[in-house]
PDB file of N, CA and C in Angstrom:
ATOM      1  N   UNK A   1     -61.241   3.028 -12.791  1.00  0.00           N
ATOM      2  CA  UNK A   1     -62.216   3.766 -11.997  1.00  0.00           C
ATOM      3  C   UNK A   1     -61.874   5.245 -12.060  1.00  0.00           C
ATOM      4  N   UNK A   2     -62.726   6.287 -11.999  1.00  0.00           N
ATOM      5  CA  UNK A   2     -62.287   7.556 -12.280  1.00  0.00           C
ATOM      6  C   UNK A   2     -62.878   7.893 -10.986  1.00  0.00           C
ATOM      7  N   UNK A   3     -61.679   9.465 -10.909  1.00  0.00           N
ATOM      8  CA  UNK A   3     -61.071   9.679  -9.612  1.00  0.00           C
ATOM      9  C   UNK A   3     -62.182  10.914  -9.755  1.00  0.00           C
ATOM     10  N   UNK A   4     -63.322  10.670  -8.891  1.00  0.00           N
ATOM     11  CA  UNK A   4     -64.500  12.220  -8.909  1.00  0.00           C
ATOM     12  C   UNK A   4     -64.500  12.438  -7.592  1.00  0.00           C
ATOM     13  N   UNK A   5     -64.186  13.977  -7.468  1.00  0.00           N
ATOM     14  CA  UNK A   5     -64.042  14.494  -6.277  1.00  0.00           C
ATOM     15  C   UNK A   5     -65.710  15.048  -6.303  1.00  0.00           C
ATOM     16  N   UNK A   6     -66.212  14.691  -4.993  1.00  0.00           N
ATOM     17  CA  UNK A   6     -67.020  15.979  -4.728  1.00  0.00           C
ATOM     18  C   UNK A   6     -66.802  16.808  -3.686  1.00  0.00           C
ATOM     19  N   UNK A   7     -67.501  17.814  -3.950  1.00  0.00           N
ATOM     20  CA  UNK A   7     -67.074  18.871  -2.928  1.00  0.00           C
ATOM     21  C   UNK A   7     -67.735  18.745  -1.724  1.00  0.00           C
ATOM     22  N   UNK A   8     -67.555  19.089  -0.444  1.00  0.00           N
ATOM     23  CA  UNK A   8     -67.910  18.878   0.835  1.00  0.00           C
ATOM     24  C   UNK A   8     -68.640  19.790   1.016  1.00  0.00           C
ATOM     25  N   UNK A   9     -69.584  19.063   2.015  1.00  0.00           N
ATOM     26  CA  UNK A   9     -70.823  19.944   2.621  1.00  0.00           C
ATOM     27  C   UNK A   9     -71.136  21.693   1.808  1.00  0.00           C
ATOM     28  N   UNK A  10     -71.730  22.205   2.811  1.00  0.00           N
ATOM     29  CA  UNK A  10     -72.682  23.331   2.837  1.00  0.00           C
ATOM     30  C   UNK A  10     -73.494  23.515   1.390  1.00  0.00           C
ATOM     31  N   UNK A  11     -74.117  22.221   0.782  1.00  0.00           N
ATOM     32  CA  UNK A  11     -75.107  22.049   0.042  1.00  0.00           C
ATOM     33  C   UNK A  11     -76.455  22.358   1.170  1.00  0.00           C
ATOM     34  N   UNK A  12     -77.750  22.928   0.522  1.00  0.00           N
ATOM     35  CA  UNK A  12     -78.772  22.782   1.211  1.00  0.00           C
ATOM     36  C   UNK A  12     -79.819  23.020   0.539  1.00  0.00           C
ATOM     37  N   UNK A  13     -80.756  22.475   1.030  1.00  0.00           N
ATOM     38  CA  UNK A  13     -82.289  22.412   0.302  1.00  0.00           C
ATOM     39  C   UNK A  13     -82.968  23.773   0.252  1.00  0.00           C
ATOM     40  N   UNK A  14     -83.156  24.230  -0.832  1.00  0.00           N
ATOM     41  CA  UNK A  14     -83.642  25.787  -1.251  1.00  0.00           C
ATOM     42  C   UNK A  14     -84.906  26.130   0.110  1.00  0.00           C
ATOM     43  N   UNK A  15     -84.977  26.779   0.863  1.00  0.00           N
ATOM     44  CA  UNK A  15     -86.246  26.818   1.692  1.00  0.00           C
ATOM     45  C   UNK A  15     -87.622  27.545   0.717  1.00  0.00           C
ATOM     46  N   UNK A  16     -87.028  28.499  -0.341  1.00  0.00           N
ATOM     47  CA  UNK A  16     -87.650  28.601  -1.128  1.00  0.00           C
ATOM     48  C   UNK A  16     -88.711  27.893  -2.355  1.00  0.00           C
ATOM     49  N   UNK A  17     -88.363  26.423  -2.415  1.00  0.00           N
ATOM     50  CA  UNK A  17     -88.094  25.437  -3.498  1.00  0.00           C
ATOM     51  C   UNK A  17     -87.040  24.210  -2.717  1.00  0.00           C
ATOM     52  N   UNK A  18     -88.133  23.122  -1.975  1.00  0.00           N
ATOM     53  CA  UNK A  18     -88.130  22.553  -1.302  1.00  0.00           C
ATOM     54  C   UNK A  18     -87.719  20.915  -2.499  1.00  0.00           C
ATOM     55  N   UNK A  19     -87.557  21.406  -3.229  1.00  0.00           N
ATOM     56  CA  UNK A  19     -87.296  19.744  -4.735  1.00  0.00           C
ATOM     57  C   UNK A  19     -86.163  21.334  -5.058  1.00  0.00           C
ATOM     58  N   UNK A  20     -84.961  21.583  -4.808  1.00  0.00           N
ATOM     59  CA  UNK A  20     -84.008  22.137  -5.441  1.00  0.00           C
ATOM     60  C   UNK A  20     -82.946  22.334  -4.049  1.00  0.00           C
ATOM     61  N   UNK A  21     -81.552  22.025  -4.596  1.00  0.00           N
ATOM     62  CA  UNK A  21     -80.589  22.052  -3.938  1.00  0.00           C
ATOM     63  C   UNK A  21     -79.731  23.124  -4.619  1.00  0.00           C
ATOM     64  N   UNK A  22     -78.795  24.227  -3.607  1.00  0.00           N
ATOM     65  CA  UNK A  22     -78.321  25.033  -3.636  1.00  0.00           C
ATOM     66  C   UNK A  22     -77.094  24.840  -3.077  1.00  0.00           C
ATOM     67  N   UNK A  23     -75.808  25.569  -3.543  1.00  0.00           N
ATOM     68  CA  UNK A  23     -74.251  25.645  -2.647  1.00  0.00           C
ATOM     69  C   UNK A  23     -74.770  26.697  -1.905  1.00  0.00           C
ATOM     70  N   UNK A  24     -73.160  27.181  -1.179  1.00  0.00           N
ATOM     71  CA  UNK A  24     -73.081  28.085  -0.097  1.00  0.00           C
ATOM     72  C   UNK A  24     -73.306  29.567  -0.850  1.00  0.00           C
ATOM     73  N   UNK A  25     -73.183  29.885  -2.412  1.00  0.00           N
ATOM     74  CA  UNK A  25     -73.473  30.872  -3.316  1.00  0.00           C
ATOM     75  C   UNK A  25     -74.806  31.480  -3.563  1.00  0.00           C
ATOM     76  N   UNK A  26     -75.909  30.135  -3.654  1.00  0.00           N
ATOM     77  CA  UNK A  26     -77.228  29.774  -3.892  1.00  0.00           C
ATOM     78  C   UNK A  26     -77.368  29.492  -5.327  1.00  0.00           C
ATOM     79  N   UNK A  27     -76.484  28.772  -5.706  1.00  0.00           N
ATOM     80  CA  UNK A  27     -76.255  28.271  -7.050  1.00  0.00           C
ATOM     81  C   UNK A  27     -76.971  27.454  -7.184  1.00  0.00           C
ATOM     82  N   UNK A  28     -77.741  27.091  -8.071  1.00  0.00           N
ATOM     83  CA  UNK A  28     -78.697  25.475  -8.416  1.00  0.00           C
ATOM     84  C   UNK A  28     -77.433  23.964  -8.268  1.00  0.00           C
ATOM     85  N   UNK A  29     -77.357  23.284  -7.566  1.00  0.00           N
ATOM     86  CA  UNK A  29     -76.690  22.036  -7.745  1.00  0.00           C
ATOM     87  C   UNK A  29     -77.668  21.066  -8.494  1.00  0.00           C
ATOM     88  N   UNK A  30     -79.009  21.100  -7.979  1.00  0.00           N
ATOM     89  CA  UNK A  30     -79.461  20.308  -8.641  1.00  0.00           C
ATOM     90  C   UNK A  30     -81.073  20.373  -8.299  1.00  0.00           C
ATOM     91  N   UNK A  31     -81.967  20.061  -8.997  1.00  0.00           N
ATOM     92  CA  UNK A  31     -83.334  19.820  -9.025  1.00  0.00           C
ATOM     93  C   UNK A  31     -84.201  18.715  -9.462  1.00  0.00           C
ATOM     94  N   UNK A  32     -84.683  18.144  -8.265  1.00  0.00           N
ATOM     95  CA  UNK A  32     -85.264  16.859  -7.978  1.00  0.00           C
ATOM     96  C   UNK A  32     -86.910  17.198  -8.038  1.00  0.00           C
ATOM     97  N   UNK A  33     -87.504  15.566  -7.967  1.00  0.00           N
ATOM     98  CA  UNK A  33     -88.830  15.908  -8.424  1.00  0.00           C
ATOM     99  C   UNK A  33     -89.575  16.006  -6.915  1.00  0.00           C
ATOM    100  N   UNK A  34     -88.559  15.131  -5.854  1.00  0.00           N
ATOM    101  CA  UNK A  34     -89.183  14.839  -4.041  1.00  0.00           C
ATOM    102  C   UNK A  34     -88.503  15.557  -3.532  1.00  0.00           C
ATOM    103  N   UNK A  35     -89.260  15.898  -1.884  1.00  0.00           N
ATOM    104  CA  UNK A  35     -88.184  16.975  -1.229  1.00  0.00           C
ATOM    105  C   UNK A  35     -87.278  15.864  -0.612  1.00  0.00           C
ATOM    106  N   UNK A  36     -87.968  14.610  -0.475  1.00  0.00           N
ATOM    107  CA  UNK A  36     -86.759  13.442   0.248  1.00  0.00           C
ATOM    108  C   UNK A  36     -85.753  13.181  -1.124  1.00  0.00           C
ATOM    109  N   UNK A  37     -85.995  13.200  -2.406  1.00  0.00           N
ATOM    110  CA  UNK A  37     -84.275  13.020  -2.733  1.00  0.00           C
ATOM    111  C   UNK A  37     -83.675  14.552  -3.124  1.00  0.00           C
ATOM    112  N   UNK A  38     -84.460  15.859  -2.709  1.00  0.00           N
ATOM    113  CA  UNK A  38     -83.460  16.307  -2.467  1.00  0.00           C
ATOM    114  C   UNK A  38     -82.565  16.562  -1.366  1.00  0.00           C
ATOM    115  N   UNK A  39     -83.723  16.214  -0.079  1.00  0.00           N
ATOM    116  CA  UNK A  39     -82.848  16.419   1.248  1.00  0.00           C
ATOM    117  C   UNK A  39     -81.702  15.033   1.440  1.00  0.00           C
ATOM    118  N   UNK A  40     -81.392  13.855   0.234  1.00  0.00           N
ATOM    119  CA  UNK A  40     -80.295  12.846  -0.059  1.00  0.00           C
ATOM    120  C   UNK A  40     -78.826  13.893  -0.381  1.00  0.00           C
ATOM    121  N   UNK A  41     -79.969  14.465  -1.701  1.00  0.00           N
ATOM    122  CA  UNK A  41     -78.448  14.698  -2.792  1.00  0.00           C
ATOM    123  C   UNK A  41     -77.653  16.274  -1.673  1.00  0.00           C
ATOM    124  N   UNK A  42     -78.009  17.053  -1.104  1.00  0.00           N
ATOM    125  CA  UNK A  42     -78.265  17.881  -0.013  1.00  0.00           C
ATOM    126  C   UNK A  42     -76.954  17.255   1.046  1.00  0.00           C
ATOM    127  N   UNK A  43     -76.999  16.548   1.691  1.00  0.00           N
ATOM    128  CA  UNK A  43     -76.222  15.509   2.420  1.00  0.00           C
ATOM    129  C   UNK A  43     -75.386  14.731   1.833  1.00  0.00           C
ATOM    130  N   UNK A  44     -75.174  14.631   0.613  1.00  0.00           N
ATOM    131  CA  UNK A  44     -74.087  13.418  -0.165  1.00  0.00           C
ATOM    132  C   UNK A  44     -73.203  13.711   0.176  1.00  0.00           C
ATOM    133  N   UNK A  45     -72.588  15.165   0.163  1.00  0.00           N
ATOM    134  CA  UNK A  45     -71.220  15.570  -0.019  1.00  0.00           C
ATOM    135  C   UNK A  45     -70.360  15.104   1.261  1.00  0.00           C
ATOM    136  N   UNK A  46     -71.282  15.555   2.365  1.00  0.00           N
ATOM    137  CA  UNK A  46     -71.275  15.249   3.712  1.00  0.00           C
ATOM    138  C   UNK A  46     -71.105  13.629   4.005  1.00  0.00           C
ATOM    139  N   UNK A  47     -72.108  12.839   3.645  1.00  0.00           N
ATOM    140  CA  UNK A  47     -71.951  11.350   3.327  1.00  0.00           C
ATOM    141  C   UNK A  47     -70.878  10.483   2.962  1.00  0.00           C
ATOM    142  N   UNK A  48     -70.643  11.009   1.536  1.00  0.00           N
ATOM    143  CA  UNK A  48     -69.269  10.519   1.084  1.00  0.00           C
ATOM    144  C   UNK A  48     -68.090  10.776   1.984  1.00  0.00           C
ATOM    145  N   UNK A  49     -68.055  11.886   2.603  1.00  0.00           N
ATOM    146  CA  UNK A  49     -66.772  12.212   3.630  1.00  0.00           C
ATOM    147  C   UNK A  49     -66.797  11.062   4.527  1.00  0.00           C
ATOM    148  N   UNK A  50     -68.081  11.101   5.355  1.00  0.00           N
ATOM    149  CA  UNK A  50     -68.117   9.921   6.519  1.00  0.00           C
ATOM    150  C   UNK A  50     -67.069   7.918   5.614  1.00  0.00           C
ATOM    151  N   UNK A  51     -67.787   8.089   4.470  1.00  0.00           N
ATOM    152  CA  UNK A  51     -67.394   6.871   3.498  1.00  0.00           C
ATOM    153  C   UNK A  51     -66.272   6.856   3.457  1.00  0.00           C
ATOM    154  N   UNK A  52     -65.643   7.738   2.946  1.00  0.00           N
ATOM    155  CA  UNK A  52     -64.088   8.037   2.773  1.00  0.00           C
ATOM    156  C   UNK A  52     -63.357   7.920   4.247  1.00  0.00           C
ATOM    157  N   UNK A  53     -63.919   8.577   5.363  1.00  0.00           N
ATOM    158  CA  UNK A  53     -62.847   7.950   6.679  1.00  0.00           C
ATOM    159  C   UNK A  53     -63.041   6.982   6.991  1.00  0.00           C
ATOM    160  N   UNK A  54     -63.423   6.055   6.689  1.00  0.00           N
ATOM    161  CA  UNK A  54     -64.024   4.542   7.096  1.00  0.00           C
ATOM    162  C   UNK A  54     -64.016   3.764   6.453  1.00  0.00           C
ATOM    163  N   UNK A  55     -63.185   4.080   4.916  1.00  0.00           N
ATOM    164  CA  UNK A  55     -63.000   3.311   3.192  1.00  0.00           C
ATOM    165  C   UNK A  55     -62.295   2.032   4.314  1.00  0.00           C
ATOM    166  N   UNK A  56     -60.878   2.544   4.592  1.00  0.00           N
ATOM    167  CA  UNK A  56     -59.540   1.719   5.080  1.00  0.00           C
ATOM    168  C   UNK A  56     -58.784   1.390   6.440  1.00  0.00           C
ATOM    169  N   UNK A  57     -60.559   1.389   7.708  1.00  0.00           N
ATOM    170  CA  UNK A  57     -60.682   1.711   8.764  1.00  0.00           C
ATOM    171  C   UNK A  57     -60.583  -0.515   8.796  1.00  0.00           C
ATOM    172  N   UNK A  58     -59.769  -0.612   9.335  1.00  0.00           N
ATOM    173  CA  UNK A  58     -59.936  -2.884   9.469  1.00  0.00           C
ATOM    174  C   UNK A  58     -60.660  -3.066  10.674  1.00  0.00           C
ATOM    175  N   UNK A  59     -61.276  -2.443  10.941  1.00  0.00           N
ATOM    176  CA  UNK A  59     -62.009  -2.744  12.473  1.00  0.00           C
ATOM    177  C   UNK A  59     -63.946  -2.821  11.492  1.00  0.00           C
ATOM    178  N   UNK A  60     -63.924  -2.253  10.276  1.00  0.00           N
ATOM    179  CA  UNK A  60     -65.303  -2.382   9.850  1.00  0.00           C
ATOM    180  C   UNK A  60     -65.434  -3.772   9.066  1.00  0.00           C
ATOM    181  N   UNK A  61     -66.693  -4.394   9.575  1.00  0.00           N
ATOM    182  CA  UNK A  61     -66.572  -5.712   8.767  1.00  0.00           C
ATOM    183  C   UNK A  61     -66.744  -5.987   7.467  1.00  0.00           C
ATOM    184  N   UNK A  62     -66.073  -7.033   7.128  1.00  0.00           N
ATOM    185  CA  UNK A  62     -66.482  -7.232   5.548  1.00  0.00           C
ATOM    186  C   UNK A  62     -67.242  -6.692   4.618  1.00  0.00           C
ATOM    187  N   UNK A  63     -68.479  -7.580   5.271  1.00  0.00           N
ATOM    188  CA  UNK A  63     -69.659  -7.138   4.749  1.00  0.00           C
ATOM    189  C   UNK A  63     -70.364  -5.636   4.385  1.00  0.00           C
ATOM    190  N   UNK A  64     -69.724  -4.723   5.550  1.00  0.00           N
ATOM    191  CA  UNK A  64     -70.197  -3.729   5.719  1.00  0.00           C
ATOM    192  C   UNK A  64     -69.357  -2.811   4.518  1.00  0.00           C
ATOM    193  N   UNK A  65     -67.680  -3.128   4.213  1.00  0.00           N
ATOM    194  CA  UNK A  65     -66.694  -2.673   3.573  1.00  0.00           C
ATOM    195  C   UNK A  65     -66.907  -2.790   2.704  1.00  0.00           C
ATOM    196  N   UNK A  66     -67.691  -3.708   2.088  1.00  0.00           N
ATOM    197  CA  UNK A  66     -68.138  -4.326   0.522  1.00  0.00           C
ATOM    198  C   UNK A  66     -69.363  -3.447   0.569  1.00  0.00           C
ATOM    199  N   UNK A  67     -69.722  -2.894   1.076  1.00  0.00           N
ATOM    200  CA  UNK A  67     -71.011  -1.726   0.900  1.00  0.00           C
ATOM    201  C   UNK A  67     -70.747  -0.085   1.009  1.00  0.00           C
ATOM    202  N   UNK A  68     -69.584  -0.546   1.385  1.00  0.00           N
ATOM    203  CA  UNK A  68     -69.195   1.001   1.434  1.00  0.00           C
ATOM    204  C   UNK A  68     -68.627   1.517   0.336  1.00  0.00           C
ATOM    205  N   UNK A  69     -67.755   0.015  -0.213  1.00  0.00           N
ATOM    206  CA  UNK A  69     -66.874   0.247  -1.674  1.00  0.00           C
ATOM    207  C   UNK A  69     -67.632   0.305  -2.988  1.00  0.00           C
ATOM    208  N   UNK A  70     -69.359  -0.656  -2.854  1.00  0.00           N
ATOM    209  CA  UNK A  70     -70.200   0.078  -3.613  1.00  0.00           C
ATOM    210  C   UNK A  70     -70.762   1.278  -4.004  1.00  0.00           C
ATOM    211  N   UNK A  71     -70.847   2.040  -2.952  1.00  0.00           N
ATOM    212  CA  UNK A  71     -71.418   3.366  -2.989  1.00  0.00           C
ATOM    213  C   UNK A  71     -70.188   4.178  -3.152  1.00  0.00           C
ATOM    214  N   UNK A  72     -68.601   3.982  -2.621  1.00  0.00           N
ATOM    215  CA  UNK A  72     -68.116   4.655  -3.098  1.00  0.00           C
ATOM    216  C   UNK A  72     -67.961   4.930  -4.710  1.00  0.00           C
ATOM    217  N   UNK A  73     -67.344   3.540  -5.386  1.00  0.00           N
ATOM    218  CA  UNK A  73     -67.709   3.305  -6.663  1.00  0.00           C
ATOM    219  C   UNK A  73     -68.691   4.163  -7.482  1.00  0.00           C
ATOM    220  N   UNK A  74     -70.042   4.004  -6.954  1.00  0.00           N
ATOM    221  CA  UNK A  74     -70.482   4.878  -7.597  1.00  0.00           C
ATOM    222  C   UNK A  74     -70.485   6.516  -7.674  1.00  0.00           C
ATOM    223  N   UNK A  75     -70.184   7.006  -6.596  1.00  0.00           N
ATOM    224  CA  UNK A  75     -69.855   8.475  -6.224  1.00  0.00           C
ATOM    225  C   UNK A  75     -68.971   8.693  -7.330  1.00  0.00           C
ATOM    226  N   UNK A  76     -67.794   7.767  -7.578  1.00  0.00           N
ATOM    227  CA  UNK A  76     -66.463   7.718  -8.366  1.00  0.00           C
ATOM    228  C   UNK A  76     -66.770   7.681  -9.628  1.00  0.00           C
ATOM    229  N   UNK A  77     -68.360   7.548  -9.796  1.00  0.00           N
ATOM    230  CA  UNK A  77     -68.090   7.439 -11.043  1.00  0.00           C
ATOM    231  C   UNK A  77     -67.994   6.160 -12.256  1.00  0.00           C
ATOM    232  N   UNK A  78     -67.943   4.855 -11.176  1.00  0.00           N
ATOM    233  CA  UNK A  78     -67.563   3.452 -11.614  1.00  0.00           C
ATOM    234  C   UNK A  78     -69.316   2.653 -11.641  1.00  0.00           C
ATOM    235  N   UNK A  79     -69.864   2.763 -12.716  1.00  0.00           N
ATOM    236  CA  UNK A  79     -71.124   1.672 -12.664  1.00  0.00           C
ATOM    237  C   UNK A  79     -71.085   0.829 -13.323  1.00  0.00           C
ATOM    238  N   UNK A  80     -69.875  -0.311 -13.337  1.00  0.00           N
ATOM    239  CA  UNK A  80     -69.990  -1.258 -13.693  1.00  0.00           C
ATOM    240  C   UNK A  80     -70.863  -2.486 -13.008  1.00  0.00           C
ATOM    241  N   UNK A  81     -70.429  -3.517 -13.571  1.00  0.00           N
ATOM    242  CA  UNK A  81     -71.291  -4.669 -12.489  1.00  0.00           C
ATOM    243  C   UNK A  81     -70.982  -5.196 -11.051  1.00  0.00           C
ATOM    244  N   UNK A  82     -72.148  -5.180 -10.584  1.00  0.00           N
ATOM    245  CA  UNK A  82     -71.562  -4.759  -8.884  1.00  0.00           C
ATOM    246  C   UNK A  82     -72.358  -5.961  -8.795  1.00  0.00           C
ATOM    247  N   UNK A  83     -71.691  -6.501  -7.290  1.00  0.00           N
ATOM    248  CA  UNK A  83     -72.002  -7.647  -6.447  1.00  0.00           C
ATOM    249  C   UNK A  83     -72.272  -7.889  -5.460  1.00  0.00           C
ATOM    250  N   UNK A  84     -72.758  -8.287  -4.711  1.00  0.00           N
ATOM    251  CA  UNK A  84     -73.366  -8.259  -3.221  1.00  0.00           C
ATOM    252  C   UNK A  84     -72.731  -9.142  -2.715  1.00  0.00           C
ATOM    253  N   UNK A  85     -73.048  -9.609  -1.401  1.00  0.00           N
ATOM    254  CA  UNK A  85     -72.946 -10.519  -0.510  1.00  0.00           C
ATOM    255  C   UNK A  85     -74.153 -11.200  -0.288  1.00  0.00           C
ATOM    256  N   UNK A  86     -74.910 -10.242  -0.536  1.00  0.00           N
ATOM    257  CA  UNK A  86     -76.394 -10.380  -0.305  1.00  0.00           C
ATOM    258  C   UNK A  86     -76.962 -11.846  -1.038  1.00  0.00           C
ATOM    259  N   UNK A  87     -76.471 -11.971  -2.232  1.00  0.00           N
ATOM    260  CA  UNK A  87     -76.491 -13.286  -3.076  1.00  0.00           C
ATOM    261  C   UNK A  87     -78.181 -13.456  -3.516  1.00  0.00           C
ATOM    262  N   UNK A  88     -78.615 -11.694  -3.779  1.00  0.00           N
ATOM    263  CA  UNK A  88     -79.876 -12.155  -4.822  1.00  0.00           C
ATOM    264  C   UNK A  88     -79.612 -11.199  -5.430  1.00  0.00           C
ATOM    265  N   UNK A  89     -79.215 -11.404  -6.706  1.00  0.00           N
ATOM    266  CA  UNK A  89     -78.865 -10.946  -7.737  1.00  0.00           C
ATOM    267  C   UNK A  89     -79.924 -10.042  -8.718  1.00  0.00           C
ATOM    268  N   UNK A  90     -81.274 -10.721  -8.234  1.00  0.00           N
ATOM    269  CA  UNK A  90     -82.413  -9.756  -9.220  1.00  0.00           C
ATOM    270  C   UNK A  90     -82.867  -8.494  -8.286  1.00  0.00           C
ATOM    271  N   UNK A  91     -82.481  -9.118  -7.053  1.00  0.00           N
ATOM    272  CA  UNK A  91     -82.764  -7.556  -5.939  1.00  0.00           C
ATOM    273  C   UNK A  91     -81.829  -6.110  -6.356  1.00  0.00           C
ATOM    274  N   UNK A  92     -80.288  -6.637  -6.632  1.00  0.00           N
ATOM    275  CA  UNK A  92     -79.574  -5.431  -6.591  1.00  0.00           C
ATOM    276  C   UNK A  92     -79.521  -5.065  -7.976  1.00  0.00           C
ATOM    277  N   UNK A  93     -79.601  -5.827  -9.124  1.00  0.00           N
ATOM    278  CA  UNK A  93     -79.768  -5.682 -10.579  1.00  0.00           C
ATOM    279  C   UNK A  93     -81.439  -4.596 -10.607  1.00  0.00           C
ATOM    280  N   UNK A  94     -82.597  -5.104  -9.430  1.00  0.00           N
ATOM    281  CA  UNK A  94     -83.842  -3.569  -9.598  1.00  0.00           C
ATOM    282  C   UNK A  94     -83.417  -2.428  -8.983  1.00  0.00           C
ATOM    283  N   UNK A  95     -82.432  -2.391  -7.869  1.00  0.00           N
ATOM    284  CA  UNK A  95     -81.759  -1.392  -7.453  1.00  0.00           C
ATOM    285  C   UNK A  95     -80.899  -0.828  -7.973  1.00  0.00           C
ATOM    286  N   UNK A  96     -80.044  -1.202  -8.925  1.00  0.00           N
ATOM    287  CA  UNK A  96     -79.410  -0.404  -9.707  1.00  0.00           C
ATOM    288  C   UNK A  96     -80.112   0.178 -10.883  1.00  0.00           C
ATOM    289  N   UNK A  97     -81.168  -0.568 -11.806  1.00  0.00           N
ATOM    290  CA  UNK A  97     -82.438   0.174 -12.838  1.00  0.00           C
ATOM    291  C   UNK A  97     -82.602   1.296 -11.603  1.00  0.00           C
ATOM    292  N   UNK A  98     -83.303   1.305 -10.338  1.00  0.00           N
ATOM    293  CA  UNK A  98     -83.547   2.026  -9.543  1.00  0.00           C
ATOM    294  C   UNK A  98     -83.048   3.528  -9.435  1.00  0.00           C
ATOM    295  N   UNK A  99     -81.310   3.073  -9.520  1.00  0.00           N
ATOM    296  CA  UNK A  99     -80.240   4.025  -9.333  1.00  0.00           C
ATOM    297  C   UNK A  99     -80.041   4.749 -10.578  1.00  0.00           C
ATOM    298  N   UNK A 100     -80.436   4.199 -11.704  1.00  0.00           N
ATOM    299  CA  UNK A 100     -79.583   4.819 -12.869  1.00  0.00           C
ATOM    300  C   UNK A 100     -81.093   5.868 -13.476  1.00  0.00           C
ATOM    301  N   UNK A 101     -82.455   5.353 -13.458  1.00  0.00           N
ATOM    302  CA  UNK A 101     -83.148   5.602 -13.002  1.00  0.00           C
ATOM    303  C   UNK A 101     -83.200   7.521 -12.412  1.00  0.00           C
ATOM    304  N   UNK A 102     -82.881   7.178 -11.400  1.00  0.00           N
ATOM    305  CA  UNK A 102     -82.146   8.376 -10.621  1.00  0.00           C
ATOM    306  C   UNK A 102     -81.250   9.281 -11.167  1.00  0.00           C
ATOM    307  N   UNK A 103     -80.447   8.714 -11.690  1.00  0.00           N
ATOM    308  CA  UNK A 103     -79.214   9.535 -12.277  1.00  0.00           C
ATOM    309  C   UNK A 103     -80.081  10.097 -13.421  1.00  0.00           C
ATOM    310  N   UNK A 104     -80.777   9.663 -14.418  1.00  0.00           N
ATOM    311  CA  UNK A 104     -81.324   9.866 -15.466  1.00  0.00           C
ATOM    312  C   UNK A 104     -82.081  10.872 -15.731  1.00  0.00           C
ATOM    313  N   UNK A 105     -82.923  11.299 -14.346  1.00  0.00           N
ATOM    314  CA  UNK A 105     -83.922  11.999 -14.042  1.00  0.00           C
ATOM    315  C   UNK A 105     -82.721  13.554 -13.778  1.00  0.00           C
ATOM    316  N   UNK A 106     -82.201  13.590 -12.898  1.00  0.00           N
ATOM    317  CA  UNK A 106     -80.939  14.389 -12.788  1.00  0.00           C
ATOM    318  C   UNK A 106     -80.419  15.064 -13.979  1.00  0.00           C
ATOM    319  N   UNK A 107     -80.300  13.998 -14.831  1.00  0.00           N
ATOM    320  CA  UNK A 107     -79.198  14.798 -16.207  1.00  0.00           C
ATOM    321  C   UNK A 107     -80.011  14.947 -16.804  1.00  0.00           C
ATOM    322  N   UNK A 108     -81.445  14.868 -16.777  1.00  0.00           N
ATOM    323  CA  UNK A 108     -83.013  15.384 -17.891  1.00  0.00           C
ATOM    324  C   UNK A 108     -82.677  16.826 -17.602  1.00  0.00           C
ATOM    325  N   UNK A 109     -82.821  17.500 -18.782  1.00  0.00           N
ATOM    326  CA  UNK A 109     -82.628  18.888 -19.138  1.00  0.00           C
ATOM    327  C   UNK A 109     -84.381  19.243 -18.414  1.00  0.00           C
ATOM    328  N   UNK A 110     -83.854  21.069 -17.886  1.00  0.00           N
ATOM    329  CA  UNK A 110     -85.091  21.274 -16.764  1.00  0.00           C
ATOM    330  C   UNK A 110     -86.361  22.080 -17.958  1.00  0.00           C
ATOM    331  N   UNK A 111     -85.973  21.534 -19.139  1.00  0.00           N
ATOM    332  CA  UNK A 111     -87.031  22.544 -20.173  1.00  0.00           C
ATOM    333  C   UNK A 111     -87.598  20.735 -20.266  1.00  0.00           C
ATOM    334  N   UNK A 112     -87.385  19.433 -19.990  1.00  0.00           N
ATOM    335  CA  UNK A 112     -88.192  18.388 -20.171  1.00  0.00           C
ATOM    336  C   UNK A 112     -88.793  18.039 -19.176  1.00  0.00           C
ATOM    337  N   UNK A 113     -88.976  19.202 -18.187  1.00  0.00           N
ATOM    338  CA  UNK A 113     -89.934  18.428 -16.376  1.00  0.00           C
ATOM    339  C   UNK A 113     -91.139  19.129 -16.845  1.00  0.00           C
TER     340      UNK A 113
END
């Protein structure tokens, strides 16, 4: 699994350009096609933190830990084959097309939108 740091908070949604996310510089992080996934990617950094104090917290249940270690996984960098609890397999197999999907749109160069 590879070890991807992201950086914490003060990402925010361009008020200018409401589908574009900016650092605390006003650097482009990234440009989305909705203002809802950019007000996601906007909050990740922030997100993942909450994930990370609560990775190795034994008071969170199973179920819930096995969802947290998914999404960490992927933050990390790890998209291999993932498993649920959930036990329908064609649900999280359209959610991950879903996800990658996502990612795909992201790493599209901004001279192909």
């Amino acid at each position: 699994m590879a070890n991807i740091e992201v950086a914490s908070g003060m990402w925010r949604v361009d008020p200018q350009n409401r589908c574009r996310i900016v650092n605390r510089l006003g650097q482009t992080v990234a440009i989305v096609e909705s203002q809802a996934d950019a007000g996601l990617i906007a909050c990740a950094p922030d997100m993942c933190e909450v994930l990370k104090s609560i990775e190795n917290d034994n008071t969170v249940p199973k179920d819930l830990w096995e969802e947290i270690q998914m999404v960490l996984r992927r933050v990390r960098g790890d998209f291999g084959l993932i498993f649920s609890h959930c036990r329908i397999p064609k649900l999280r197999q359209m959610r991950n097309q879903e996800w990658l999907s996502f990612i795909e749109r992201l790493w599209r160069p901004a001279s192909g939108r």
